[in-house]
N, C-alpha and C. Protein backbone atom coordinates (compact mmCIF):
# COMPACT_ATOMS: atom_id res chain seq x y z
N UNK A 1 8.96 -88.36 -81.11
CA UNK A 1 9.31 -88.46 -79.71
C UNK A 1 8.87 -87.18 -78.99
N UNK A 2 8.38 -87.36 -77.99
CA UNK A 2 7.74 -86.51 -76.84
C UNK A 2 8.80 -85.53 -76.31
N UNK A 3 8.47 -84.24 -76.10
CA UNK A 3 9.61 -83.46 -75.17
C UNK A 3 9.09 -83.71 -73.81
N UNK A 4 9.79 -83.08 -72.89
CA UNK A 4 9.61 -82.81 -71.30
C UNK A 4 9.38 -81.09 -70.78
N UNK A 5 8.94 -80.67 -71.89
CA UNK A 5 9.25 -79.11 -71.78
C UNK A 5 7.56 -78.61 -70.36
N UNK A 6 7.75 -78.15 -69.88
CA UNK A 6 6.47 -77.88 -68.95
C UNK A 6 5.52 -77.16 -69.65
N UNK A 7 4.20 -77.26 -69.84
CA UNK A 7 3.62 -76.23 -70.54
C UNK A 7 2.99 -74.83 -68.83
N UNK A 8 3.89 -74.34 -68.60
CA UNK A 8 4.06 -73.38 -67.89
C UNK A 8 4.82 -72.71 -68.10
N UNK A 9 4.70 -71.16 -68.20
CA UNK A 9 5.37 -69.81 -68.43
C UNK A 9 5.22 -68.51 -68.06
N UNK A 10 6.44 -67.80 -68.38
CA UNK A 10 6.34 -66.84 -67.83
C UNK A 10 5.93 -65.88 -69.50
N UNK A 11 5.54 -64.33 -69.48
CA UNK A 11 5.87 -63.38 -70.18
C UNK A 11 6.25 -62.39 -69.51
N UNK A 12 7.64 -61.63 -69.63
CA UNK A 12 7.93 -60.52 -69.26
C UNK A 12 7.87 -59.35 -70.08
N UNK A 13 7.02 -58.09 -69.71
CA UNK A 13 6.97 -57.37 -70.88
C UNK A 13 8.09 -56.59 -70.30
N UNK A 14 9.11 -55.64 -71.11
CA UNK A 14 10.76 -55.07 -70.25
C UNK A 14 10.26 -53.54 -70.86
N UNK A 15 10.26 -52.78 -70.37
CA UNK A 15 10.15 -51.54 -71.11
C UNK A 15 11.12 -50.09 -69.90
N UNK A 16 11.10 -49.31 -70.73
CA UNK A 16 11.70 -48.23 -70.49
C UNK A 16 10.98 -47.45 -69.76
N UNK A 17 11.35 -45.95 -69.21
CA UNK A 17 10.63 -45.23 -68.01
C UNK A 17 9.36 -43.89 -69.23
N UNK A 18 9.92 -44.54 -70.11
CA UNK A 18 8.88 -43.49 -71.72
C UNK A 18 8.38 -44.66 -71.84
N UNK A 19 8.09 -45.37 -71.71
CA UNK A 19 7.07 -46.88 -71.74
C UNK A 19 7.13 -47.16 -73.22
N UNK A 20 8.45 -47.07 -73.74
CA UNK A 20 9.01 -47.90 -74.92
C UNK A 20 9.07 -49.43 -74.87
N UNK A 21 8.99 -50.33 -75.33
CA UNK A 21 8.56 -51.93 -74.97
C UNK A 21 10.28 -52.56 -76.16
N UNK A 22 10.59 -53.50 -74.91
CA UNK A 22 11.44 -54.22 -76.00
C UNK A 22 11.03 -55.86 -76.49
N UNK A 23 11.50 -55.39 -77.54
CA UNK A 23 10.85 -56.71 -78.43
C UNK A 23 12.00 -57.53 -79.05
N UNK A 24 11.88 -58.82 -79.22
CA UNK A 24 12.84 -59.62 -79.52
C UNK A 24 12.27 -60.59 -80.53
N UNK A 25 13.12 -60.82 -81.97
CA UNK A 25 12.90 -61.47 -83.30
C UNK A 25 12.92 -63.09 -82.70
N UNK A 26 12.24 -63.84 -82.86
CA UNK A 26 12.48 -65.33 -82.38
C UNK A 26 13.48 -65.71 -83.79
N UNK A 27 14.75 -66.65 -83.37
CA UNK A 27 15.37 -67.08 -84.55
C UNK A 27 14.90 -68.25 -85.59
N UNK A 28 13.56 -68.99 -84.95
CA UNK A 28 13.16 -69.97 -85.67
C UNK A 28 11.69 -69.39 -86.49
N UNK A 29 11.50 -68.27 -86.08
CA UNK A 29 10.26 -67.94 -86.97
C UNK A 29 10.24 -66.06 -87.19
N UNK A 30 10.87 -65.95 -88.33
CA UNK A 30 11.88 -64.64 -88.90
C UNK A 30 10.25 -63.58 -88.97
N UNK A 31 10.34 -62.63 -88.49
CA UNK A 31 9.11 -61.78 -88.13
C UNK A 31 8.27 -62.05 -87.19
N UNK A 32 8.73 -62.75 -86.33
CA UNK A 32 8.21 -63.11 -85.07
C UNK A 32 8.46 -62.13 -83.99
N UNK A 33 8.04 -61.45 -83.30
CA UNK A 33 8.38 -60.17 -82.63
C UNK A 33 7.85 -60.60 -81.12
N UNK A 34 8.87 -60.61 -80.05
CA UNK A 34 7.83 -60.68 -78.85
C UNK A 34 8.57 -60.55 -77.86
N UNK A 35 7.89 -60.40 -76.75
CA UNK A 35 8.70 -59.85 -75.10
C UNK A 35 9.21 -61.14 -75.22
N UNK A 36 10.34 -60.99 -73.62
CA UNK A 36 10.60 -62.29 -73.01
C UNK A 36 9.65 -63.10 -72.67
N UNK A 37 9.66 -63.97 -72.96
CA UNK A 37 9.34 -65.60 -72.69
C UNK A 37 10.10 -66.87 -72.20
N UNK A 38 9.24 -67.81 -71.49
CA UNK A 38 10.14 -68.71 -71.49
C UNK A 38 9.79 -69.79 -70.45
N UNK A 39 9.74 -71.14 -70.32
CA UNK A 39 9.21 -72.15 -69.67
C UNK A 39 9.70 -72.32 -68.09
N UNK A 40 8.94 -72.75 -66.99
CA UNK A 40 9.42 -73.10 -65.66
C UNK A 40 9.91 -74.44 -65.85
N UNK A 41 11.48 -74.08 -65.05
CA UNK A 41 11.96 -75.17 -64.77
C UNK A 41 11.50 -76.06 -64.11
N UNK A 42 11.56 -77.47 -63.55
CA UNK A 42 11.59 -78.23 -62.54
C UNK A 42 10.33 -77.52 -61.83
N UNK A 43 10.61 -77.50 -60.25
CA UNK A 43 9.39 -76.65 -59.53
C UNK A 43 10.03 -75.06 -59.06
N UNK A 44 10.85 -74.15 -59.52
CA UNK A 44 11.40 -73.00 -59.54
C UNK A 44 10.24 -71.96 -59.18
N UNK A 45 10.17 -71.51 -58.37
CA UNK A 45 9.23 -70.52 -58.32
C UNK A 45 8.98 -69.36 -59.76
N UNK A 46 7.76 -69.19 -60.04
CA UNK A 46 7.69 -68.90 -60.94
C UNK A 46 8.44 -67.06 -61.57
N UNK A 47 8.75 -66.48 -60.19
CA UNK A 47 9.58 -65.04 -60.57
C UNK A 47 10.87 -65.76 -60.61
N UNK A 48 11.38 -66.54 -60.20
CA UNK A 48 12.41 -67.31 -60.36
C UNK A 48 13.10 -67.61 -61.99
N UNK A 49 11.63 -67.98 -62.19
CA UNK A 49 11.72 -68.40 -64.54
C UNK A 49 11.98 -66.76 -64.89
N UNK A 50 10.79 -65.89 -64.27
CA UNK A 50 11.06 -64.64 -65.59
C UNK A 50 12.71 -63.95 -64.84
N UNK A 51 12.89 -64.21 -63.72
CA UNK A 51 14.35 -63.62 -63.75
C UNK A 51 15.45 -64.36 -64.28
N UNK A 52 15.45 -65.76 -64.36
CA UNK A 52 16.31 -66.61 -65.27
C UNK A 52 16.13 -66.09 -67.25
N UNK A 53 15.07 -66.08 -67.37
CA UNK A 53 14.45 -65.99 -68.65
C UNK A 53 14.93 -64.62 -69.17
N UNK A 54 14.66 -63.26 -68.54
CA UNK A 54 15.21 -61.91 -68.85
C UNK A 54 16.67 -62.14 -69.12
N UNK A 55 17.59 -62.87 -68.03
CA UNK A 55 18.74 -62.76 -68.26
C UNK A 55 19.16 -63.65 -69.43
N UNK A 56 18.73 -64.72 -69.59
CA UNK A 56 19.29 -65.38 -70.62
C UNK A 56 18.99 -64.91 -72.46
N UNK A 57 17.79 -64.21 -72.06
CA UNK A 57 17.40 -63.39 -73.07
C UNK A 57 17.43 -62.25 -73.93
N UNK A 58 18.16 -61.44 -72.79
CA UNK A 58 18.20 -59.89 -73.08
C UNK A 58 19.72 -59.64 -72.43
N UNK A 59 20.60 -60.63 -71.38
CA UNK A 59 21.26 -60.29 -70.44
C UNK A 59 21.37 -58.90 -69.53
N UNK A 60 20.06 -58.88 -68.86
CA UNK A 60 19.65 -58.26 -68.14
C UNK A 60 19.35 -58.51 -66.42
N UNK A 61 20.41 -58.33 -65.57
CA UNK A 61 20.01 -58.79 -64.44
C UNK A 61 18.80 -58.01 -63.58
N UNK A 62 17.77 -59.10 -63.55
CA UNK A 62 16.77 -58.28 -62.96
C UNK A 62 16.61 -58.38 -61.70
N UNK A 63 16.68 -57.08 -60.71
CA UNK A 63 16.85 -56.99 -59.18
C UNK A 63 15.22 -57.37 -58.93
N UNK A 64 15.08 -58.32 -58.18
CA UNK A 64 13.58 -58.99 -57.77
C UNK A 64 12.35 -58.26 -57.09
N UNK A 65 12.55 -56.84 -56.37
CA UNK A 65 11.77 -56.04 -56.30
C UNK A 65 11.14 -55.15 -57.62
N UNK A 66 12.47 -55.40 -58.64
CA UNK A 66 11.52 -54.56 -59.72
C UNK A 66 10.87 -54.83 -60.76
N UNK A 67 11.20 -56.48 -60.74
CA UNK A 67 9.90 -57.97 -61.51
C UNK A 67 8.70 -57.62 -61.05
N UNK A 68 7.42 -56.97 -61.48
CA UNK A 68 6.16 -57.04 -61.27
C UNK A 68 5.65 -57.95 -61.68
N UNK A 69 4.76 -58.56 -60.80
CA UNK A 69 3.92 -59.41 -60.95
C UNK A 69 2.82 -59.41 -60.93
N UNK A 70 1.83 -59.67 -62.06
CA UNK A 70 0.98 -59.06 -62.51
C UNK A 70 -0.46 -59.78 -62.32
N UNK A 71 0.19 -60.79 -61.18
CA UNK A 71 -1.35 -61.75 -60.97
C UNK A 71 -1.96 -62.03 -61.99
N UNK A 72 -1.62 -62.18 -63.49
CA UNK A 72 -2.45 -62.64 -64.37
C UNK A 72 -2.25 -63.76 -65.13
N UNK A 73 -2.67 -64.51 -65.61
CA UNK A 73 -1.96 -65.85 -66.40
C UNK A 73 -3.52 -65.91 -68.04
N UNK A 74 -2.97 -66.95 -68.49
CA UNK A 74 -3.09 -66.66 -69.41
C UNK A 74 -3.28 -68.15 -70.27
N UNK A 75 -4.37 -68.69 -70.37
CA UNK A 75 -3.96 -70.24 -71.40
C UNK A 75 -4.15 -70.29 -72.78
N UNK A 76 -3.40 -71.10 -73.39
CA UNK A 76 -3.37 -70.19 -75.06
C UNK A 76 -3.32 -71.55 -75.36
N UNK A 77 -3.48 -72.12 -76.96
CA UNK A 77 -2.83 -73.35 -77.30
C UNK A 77 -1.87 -73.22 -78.06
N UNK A 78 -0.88 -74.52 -77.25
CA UNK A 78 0.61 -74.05 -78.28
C UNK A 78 0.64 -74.62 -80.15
N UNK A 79 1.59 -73.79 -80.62
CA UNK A 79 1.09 -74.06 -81.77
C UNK A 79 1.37 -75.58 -82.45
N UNK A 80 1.12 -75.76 -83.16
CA UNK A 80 1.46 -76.94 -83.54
C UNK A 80 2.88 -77.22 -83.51
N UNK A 81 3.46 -76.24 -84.65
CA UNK A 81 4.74 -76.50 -84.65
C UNK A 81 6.23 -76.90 -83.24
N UNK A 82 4.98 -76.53 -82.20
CA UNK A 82 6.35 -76.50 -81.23
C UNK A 82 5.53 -77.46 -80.24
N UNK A 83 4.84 -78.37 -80.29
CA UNK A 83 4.08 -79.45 -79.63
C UNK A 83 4.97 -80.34 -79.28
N UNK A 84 6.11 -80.39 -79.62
CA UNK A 84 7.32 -81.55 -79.91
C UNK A 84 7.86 -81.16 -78.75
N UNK A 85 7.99 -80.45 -78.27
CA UNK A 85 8.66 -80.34 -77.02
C UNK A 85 8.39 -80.59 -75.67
N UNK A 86 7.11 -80.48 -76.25
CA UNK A 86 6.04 -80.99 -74.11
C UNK A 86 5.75 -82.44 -74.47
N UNK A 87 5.33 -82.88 -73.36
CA UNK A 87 4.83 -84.27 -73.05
C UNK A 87 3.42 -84.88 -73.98
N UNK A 88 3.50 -85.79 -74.74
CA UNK A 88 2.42 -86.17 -75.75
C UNK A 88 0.97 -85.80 -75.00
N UNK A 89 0.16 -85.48 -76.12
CA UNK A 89 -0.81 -85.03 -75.28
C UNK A 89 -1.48 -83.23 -75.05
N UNK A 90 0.02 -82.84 -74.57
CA UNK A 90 0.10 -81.41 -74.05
C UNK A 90 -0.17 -80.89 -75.31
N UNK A 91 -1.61 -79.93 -75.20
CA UNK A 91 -1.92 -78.98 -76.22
C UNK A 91 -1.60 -76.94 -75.85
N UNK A 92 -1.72 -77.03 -74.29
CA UNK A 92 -2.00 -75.85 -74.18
C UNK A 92 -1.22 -75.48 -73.14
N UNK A 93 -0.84 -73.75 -72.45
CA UNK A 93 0.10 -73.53 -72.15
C UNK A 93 -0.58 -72.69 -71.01
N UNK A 94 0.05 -72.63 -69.94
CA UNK A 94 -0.09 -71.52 -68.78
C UNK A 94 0.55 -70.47 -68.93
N UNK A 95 0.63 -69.32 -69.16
CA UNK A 95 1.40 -68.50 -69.05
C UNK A 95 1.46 -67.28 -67.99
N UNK A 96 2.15 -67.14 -67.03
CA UNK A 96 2.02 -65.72 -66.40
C UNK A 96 2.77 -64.34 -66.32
N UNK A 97 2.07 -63.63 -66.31
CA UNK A 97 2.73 -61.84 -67.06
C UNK A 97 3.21 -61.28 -65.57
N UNK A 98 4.53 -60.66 -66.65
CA UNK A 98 5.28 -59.97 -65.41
C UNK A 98 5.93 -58.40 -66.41
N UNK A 99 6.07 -57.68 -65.67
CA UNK A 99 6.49 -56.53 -65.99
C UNK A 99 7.82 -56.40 -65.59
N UNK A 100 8.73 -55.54 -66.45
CA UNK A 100 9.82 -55.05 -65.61
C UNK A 100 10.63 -53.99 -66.33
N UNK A 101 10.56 -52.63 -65.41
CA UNK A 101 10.86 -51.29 -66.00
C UNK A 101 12.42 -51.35 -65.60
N UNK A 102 13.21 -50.73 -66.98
CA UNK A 102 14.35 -50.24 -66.79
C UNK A 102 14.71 -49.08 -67.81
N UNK A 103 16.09 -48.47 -66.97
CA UNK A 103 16.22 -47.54 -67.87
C UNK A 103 16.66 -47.23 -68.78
N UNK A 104 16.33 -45.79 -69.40
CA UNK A 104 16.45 -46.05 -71.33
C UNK A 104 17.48 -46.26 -71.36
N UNK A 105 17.90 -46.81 -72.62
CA UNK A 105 19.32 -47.17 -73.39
C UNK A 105 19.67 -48.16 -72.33
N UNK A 106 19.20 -49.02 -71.51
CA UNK A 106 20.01 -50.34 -70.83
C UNK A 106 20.17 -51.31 -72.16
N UNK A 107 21.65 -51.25 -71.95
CA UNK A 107 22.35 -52.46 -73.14
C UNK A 107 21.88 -54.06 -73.28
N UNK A 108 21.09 -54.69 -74.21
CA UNK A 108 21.12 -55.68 -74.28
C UNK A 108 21.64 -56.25 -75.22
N UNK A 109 21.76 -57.88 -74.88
CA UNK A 109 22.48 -59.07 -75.28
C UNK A 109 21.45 -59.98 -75.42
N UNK A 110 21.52 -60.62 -76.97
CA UNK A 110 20.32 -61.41 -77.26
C UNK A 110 21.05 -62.75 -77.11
N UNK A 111 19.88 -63.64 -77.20
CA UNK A 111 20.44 -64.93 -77.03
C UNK A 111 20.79 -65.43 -78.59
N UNK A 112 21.73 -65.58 -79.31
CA UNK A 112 21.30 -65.84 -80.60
C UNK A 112 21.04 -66.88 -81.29
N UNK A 113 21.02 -68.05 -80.13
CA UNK A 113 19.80 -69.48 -80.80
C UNK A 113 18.98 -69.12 -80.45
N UNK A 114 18.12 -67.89 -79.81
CA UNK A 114 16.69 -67.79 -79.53
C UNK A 114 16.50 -66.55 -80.17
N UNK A 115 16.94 -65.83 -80.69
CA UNK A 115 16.09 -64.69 -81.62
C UNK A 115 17.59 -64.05 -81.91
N UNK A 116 17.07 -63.55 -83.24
CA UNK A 116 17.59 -62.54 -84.64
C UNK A 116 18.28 -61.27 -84.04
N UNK A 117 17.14 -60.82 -83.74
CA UNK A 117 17.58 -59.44 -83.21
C UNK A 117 17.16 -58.49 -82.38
N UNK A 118 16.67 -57.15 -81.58
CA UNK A 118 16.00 -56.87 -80.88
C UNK A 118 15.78 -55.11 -81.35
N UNK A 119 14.38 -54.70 -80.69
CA UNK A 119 14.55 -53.17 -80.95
C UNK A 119 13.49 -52.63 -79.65
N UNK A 120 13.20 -51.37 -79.70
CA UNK A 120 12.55 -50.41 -78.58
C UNK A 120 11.52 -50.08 -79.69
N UNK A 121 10.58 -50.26 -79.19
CA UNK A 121 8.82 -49.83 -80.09
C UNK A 121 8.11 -49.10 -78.80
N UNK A 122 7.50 -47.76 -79.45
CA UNK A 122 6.71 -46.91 -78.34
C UNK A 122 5.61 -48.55 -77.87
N UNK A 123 4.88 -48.13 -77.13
CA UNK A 123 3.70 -49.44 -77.04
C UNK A 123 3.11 -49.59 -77.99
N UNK A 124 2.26 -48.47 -78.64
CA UNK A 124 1.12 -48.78 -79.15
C UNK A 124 2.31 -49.76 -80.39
N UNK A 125 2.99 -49.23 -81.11
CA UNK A 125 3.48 -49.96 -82.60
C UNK A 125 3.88 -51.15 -81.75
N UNK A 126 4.52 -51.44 -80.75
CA UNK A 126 4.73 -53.01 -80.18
C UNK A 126 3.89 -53.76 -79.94
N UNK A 127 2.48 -52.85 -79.09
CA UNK A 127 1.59 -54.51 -79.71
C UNK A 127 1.22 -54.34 -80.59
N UNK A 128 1.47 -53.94 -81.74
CA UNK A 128 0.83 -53.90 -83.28
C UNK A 128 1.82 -55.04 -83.88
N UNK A 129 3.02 -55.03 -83.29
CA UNK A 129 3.80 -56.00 -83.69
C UNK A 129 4.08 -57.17 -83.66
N UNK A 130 3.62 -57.76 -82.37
CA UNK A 130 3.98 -58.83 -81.79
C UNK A 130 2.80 -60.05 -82.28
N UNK A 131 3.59 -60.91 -82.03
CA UNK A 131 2.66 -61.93 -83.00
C UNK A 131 1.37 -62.71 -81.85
N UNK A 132 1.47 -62.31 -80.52
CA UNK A 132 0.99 -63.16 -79.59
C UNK A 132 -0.16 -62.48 -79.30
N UNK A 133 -1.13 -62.80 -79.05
CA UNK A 133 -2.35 -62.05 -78.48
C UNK A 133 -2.62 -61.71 -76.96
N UNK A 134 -1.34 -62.67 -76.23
CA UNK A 134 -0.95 -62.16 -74.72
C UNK A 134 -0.16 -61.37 -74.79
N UNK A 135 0.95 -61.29 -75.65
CA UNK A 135 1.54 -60.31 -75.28
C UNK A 135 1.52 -58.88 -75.83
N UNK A 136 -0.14 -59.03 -77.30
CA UNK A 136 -0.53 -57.85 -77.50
C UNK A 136 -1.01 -57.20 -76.12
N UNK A 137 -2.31 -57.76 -75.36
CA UNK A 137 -2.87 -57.55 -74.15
C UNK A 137 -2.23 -56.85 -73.27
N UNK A 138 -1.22 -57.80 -72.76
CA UNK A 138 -0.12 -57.14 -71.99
C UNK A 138 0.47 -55.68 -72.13
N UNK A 139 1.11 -55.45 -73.67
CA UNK A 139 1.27 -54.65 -73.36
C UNK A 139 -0.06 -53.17 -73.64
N UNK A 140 -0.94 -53.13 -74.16
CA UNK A 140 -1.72 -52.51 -74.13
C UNK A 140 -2.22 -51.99 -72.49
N UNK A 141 -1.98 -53.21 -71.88
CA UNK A 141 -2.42 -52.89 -70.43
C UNK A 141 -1.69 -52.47 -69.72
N UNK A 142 -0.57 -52.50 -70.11
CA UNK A 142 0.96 -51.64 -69.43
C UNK A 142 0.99 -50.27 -68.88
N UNK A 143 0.15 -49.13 -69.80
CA UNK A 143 -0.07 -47.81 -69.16
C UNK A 143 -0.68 -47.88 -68.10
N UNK A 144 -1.86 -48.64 -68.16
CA UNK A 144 -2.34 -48.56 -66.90
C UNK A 144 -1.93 -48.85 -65.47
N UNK A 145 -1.38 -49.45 -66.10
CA UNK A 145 -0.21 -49.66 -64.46
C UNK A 145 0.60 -48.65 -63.84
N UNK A 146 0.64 -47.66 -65.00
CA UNK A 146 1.68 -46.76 -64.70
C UNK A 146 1.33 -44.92 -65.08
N UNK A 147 -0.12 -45.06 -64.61
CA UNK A 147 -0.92 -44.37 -65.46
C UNK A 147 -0.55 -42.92 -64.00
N UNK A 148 -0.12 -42.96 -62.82
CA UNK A 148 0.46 -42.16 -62.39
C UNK A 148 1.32 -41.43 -62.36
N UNK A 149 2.60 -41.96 -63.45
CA UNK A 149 3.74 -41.48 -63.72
C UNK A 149 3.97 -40.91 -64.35
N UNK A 150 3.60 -40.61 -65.74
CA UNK A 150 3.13 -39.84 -66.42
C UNK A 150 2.16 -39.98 -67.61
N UNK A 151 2.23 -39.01 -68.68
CA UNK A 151 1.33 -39.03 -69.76
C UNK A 151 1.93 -39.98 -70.72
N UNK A 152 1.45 -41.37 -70.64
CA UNK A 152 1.88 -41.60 -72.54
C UNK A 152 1.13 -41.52 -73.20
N UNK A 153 0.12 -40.96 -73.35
CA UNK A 153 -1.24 -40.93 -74.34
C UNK A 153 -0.37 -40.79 -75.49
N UNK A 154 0.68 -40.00 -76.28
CA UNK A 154 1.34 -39.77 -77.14
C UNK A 154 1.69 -41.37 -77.67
């Protein structure tokens, strides 16, 4: 049987003002490492999903000026295993990247039917980690965004 799941999404990469990246264990696939994620509802504007998505994820309320939006999207094919959830047919996924800086040590709350556990990785070891090739990208491209603020070459 077919899901109804949209193949449209958001990625939020969440990181700290030391451009530490937080990463989250998915609970159905144990070494799975990756930013927030997560599908558009209905027709919800799409900063709408990554501020629903952060909170349900990390319980993090994100104030809507400080969701960057990163004008970029992203089509990937979903994997097999999780095909069951979109509409027969649906192979591949939209995804669009959003940023959102907060500060160190902000307390999170995982969802725990959606991932294991969570930790803070400088960048470079987080996208070394993450299993997605958008959300390696992403965050690799993260300094640059922020390449005024200071040095992370470290």
């Amino acid at each position: 049987m077919a899901g109804d799941k949209r193949p449209v999404s958001v990625l939020v990469v969440i990181h700290d003002t030391k451009l530490n990246i937080l990463l989250l264990e998915r609970a159905r696939r144990k070494d799975f490492w990756q930013s927030v994620t997560g599908s558009q509802e209905d027709q919800e504007p799409l900063y709408e999903t990554a501020r629903r998505e952060v909170l349900e994820e990390t319980g993090i309320s994100a104030n809507p000026e400080n969701l960057i939006d990163w004008r970029l999207s992203n089509r990937f094919e979903i994997f097999p295993e999780w095909r069951f959830r979109y509409p027969a047919g649906v192979s591949h996924n939209l995804e669009h990247v959003y940023s959102l800086c907060v500060p160190c040590g902000t307390p999170i709350v995982i969802a725990p039917s959606e991932h294991l556990d969570h930790l803070w990785l400088p960048w470079r070891e987080a996208a070394d980690k993450v299993f997605s090739w958008t959300n390696r990208d992403a965050i690799l491209m993260l300094p640059l965004l922020h390449q005024d603020d200071a040095d992370f070459s470290s």
